[in-house]
PDB file of N, CA and C in Angstrom:
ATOM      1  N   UNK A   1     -36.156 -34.853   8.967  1.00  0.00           N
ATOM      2  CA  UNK A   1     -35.540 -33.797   8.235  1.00  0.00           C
ATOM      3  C   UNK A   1     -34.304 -34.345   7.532  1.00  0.00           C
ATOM      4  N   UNK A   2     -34.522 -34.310   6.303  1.00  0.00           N
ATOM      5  CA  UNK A   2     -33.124 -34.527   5.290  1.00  0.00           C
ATOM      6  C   UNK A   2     -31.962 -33.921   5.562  1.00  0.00           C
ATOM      7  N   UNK A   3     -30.715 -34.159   5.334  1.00  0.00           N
ATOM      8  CA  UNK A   3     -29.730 -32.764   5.154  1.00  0.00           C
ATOM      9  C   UNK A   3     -28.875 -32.851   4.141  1.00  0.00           C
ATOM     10  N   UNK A   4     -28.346 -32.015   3.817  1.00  0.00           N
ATOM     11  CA  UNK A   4     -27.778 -32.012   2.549  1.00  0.00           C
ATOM     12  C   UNK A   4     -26.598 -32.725   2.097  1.00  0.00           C
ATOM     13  N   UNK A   5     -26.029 -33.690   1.258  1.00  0.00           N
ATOM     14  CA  UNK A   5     -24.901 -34.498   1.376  1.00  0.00           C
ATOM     15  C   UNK A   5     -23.779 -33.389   1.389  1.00  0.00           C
ATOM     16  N   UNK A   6     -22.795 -34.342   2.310  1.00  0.00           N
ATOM     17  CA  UNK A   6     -21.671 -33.586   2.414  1.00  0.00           C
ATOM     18  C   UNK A   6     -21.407 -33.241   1.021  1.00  0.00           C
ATOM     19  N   UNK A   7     -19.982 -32.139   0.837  1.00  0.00           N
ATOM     20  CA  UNK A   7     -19.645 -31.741  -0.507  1.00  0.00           C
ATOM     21  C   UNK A   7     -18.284 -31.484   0.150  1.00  0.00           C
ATOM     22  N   UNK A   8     -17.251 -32.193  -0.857  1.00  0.00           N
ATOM     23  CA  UNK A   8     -15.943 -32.614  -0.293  1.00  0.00           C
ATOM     24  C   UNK A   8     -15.389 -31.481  -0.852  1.00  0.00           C
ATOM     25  N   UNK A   9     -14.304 -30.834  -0.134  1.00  0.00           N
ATOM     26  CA  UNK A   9     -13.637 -30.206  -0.262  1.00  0.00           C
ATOM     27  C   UNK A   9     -12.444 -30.256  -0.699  1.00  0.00           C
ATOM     28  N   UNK A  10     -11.865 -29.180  -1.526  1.00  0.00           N
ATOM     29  CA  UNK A  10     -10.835 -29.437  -2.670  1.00  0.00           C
ATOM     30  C   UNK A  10      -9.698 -28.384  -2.015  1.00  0.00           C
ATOM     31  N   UNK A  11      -8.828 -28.784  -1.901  1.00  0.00           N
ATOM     32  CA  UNK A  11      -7.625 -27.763  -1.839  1.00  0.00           C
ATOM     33  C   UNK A  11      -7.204 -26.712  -3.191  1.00  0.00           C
ATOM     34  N   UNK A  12      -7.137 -25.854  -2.616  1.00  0.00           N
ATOM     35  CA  UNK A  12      -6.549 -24.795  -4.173  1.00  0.00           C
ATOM     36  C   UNK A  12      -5.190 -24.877  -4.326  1.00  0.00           C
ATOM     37  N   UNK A  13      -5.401 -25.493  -5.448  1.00  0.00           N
ATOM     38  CA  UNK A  13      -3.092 -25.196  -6.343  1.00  0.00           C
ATOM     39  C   UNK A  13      -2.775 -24.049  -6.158  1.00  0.00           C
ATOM     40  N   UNK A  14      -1.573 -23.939  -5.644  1.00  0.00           N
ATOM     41  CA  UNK A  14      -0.653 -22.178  -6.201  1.00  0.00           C
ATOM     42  C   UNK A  14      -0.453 -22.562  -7.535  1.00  0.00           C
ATOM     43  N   UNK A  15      -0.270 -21.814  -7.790  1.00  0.00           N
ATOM     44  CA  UNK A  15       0.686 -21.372  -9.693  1.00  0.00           C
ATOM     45  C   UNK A  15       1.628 -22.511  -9.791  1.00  0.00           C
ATOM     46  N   UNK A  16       2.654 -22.589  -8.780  1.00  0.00           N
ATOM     47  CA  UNK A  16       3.396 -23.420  -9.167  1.00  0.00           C
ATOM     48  C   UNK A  16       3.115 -25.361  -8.980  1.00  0.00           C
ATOM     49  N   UNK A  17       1.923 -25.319  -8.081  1.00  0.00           N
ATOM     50  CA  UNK A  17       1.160 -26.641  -8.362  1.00  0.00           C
ATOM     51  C   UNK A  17       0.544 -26.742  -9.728  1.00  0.00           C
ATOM     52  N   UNK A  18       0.186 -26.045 -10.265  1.00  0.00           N
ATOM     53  CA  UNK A  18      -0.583 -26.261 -11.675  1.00  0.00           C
ATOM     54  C   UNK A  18      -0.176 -26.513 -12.721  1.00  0.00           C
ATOM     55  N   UNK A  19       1.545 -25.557 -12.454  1.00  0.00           N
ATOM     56  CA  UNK A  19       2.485 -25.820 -13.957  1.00  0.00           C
ATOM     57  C   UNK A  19       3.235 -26.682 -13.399  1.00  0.00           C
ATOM     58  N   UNK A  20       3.935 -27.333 -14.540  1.00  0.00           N
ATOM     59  CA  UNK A  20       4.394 -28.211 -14.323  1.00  0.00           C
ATOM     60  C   UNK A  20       6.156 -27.903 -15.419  1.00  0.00           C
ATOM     61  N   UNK A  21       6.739 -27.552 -14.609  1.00  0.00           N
ATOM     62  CA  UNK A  21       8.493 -27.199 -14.803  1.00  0.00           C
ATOM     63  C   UNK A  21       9.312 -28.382 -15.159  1.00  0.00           C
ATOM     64  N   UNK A  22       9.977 -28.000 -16.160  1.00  0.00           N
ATOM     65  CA  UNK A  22      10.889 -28.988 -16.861  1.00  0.00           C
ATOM     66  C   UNK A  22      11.807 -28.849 -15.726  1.00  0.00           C
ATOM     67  N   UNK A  23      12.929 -29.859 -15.744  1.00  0.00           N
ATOM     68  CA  UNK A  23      14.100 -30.380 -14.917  1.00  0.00           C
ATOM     69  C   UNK A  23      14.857 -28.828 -15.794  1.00  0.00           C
ATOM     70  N   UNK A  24      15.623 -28.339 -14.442  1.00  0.00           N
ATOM     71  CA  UNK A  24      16.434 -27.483 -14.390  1.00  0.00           C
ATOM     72  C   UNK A  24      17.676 -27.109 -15.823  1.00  0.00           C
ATOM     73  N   UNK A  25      17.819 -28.592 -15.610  1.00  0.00           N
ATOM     74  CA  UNK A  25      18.980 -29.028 -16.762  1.00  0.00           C
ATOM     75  C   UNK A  25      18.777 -28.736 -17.775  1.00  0.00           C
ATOM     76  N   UNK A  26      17.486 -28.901 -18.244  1.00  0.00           N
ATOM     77  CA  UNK A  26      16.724 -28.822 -19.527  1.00  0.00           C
ATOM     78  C   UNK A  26      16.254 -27.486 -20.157  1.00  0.00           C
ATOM     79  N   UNK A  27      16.258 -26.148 -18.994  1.00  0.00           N
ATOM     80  CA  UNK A  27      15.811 -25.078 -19.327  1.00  0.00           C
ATOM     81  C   UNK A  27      16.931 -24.383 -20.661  1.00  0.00           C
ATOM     82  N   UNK A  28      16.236 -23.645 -21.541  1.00  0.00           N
ATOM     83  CA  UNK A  28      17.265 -23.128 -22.171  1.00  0.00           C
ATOM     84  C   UNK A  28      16.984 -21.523 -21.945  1.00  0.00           C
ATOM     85  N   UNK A  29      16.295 -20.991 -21.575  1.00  0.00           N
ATOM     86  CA  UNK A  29      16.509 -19.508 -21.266  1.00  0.00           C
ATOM     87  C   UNK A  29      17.453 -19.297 -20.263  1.00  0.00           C
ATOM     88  N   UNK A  30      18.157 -17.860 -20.103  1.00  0.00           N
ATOM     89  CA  UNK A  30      18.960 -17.628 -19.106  1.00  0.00           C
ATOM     90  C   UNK A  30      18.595 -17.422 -18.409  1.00  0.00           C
ATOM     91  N   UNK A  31      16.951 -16.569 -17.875  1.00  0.00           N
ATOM     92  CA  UNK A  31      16.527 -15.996 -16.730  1.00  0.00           C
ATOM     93  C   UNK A  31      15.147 -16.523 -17.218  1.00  0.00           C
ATOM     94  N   UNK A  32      14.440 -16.984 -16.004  1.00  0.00           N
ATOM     95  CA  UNK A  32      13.159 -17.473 -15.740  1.00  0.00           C
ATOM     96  C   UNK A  32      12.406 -16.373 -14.605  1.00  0.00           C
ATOM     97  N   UNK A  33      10.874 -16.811 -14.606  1.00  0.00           N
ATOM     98  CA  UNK A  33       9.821 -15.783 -13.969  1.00  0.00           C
ATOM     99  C   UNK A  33      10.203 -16.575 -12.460  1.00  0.00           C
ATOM    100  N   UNK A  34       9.231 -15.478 -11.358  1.00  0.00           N
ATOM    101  CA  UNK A  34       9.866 -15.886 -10.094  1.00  0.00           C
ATOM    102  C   UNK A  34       9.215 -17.123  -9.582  1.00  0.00           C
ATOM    103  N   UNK A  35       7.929 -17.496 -10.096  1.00  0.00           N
ATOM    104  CA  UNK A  35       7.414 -19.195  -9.820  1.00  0.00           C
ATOM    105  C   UNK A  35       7.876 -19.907 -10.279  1.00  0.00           C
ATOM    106  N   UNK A  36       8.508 -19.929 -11.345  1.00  0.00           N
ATOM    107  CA  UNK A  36       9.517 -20.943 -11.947  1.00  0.00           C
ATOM    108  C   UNK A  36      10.746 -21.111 -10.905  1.00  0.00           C
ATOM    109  N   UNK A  37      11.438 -20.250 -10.647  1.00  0.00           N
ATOM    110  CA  UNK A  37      12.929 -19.644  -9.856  1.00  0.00           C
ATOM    111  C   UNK A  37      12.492 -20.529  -8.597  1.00  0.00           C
ATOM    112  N   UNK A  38      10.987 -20.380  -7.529  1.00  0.00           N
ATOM    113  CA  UNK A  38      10.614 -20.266  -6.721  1.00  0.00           C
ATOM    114  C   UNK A  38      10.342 -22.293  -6.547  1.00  0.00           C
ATOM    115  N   UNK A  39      10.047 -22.345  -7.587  1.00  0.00           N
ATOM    116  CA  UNK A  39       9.636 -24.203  -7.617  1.00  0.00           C
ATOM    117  C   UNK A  39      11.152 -24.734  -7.728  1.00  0.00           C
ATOM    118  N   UNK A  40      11.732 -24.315  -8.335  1.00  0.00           N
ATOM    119  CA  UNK A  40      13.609 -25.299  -8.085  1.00  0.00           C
ATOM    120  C   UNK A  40      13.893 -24.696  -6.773  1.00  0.00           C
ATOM    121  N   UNK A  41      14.037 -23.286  -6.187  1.00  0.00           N
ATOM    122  CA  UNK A  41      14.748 -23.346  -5.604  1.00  0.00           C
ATOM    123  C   UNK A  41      13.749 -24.208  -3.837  1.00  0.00           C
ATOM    124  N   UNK A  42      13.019 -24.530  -4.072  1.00  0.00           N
ATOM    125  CA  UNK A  42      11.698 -25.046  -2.942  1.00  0.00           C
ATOM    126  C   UNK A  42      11.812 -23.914  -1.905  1.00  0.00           C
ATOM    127  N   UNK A  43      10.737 -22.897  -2.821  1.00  0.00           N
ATOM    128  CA  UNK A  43      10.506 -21.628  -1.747  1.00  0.00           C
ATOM    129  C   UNK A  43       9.068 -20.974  -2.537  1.00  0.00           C
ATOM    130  N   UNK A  44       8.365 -20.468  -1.634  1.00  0.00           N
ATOM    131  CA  UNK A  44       7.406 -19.796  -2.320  1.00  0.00           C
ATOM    132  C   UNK A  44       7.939 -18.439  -2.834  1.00  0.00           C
ATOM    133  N   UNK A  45       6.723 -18.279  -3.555  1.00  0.00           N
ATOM    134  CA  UNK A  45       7.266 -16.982  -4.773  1.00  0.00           C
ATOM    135  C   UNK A  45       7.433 -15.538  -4.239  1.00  0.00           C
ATOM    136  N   UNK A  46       6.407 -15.281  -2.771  1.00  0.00           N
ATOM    137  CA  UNK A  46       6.417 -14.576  -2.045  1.00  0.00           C
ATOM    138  C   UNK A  46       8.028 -14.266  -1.475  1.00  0.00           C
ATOM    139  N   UNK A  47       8.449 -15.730  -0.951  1.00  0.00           N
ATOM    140  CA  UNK A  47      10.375 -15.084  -0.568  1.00  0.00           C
ATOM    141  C   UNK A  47      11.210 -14.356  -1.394  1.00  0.00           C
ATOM    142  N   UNK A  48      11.101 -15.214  -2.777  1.00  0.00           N
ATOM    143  CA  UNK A  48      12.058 -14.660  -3.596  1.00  0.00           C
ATOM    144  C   UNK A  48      11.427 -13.498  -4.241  1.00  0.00           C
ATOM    145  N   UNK A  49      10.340 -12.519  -3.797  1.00  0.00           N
ATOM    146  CA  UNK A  49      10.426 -11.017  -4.078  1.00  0.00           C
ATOM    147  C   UNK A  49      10.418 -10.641  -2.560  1.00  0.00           C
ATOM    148  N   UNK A  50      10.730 -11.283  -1.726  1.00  0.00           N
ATOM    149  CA  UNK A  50      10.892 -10.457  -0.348  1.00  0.00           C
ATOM    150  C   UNK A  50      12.368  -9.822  -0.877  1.00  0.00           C
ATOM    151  N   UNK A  51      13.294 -11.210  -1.623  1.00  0.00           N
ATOM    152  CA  UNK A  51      14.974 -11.053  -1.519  1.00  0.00           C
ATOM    153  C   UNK A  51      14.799  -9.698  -2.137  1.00  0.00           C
ATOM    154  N   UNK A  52      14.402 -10.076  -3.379  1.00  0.00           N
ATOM    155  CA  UNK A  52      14.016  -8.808  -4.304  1.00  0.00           C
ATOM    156  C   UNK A  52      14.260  -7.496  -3.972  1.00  0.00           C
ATOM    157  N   UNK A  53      13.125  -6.866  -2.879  1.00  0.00           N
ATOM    158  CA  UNK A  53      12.648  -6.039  -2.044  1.00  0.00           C
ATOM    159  C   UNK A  53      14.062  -5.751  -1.347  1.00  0.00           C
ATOM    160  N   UNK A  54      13.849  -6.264  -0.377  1.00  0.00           N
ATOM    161  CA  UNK A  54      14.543  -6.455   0.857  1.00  0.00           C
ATOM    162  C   UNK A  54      16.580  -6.356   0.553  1.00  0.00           C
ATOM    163  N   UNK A  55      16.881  -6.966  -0.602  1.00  0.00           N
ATOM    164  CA  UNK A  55      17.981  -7.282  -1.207  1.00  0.00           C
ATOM    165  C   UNK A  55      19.069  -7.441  -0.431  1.00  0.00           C
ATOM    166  N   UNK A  56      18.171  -9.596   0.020  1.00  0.00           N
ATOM    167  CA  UNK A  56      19.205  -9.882   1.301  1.00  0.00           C
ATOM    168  C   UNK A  56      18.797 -11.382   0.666  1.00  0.00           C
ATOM    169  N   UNK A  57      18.735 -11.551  -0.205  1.00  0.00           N
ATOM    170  CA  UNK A  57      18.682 -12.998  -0.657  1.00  0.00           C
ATOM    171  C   UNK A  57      20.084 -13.486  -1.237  1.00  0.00           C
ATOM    172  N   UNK A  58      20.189 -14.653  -1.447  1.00  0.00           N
ATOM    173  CA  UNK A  58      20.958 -15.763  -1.854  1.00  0.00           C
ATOM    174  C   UNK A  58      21.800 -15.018  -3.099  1.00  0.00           C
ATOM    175  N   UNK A  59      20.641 -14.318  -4.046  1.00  0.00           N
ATOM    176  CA  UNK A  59      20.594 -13.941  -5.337  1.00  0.00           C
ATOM    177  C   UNK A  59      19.770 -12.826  -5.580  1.00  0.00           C
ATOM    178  N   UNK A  60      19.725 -12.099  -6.895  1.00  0.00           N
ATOM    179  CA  UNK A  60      19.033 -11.100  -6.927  1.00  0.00           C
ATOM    180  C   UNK A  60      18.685 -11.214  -8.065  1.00  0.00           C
ATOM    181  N   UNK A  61      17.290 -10.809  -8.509  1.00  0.00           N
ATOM    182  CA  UNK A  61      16.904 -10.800 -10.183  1.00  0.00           C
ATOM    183  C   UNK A  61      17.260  -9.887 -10.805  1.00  0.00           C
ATOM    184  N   UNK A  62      16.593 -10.026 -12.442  1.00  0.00           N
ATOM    185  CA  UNK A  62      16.926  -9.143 -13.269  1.00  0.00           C
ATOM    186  C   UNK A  62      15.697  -8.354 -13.298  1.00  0.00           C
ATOM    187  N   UNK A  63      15.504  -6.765 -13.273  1.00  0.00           N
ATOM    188  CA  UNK A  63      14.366  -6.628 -13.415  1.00  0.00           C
ATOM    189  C   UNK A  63      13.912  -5.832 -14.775  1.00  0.00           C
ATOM    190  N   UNK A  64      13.337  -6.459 -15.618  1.00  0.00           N
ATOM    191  CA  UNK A  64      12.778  -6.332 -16.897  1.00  0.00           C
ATOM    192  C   UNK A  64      11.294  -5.940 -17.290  1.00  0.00           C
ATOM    193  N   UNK A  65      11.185  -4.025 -17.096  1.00  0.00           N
ATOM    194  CA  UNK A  65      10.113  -3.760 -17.316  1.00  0.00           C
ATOM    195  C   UNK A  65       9.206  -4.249 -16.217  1.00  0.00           C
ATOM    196  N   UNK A  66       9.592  -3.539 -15.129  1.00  0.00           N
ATOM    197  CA  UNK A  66       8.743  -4.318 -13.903  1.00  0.00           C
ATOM    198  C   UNK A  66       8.622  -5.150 -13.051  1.00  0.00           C
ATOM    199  N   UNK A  67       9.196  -6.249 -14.103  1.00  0.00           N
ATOM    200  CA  UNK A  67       9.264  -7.880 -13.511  1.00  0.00           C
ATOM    201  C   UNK A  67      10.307  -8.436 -13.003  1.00  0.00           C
ATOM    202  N   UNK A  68      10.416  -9.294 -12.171  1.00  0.00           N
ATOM    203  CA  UNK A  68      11.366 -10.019 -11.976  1.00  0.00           C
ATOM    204  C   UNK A  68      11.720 -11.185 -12.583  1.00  0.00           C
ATOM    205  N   UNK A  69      12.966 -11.264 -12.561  1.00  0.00           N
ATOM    206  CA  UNK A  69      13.284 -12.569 -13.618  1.00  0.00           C
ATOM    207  C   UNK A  69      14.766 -13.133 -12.677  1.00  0.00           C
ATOM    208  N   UNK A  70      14.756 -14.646 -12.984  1.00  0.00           N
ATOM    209  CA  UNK A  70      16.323 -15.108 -12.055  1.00  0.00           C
ATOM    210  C   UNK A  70      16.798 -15.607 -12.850  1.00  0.00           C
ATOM    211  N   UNK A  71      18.082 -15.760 -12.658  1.00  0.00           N
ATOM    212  CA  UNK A  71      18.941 -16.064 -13.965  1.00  0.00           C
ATOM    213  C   UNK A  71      19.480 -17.896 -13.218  1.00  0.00           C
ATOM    214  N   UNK A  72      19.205 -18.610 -14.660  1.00  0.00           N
ATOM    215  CA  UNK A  72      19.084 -20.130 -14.130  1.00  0.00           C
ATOM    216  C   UNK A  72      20.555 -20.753 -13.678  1.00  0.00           C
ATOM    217  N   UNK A  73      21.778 -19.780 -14.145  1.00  0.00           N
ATOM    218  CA  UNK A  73      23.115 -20.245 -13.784  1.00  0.00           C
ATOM    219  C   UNK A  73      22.998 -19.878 -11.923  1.00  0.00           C
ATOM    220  N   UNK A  74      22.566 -18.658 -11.798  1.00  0.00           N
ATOM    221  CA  UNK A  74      22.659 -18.632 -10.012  1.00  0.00           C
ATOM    222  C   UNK A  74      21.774 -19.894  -9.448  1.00  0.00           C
ATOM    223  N   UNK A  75      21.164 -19.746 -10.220  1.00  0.00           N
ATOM    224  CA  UNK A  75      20.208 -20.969  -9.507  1.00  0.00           C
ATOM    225  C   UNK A  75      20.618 -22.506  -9.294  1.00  0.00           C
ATOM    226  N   UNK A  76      21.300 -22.720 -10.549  1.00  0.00           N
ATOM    227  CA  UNK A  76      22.232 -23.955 -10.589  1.00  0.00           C
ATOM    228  C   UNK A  76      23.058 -23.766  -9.505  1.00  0.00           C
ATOM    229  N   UNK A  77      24.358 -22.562  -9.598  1.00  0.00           N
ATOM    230  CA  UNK A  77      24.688 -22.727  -8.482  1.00  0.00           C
ATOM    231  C   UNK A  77      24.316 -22.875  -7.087  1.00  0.00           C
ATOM    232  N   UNK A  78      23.153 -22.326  -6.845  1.00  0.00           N
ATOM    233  CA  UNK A  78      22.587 -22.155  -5.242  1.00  0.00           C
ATOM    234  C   UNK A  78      22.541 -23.858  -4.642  1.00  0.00           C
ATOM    235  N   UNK A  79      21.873 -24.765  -5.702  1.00  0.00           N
ATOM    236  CA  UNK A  79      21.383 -26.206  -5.628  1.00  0.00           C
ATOM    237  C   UNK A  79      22.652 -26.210  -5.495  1.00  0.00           C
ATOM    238  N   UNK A  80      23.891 -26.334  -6.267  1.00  0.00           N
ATOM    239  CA  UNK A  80      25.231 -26.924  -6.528  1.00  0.00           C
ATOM    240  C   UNK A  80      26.112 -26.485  -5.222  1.00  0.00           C
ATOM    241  N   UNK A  81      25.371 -25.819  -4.681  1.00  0.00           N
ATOM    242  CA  UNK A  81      25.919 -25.573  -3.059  1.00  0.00           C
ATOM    243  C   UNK A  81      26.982 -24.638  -3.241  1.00  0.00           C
ATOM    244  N   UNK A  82      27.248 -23.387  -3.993  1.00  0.00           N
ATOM    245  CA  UNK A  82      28.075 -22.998  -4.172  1.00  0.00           C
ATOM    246  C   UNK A  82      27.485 -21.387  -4.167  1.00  0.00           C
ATOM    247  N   UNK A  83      28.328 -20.382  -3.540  1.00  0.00           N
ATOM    248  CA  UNK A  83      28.046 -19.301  -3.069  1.00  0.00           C
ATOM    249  C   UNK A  83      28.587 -18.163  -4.287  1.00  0.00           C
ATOM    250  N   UNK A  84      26.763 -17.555  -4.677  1.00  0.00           N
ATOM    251  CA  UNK A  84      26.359 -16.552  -5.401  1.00  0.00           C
ATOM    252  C   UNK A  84      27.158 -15.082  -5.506  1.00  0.00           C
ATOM    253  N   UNK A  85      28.169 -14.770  -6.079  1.00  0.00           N
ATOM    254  CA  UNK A  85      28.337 -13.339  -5.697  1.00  0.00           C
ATOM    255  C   UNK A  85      27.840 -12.268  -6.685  1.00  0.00           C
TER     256      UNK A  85
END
């Protein structure tokens, strides 16, 4: 009895495996979407709408028609080790 060749298995990308984000420095918008926000700050996208929600994060977005958006100066600061008010 034959059996069937193995068939290798592939891991699935999140969103933010697939795109690929310019260096922080380089952004020129003020507020970015939350997978963008979520890939600098090394957190999934899920936390930063828990903060959202919950509004016990670091930072808080802008919300525009629904969406969330983070503004890239808090974000600089958060990396820059310096506390968000």
């Amino acid at each position: 009895m034959q059996t069937a060749p193995a068939q290798s298995i592939k891991p699935v990308a999140t969103a933010a495996q697939s795109q690929a984000f310019p260096p922080l420095a380089m952004e020129t918008r003020t507020a970015i979407a939350t997978e963008a926000a979520a890939y600098y700050l090394s957190r999934k996208p899920q936390t930063l709408r828990a903060w959202a929600c919950l509004e016990n994060g670091p930072i808080r977005p802008i919300r525009i028609s629904g969406r969330l958006s983070w503004r890239v100066a808090e974000i600089q600061a958060i990396l820059n080790g310096e506390v968000v008010k």
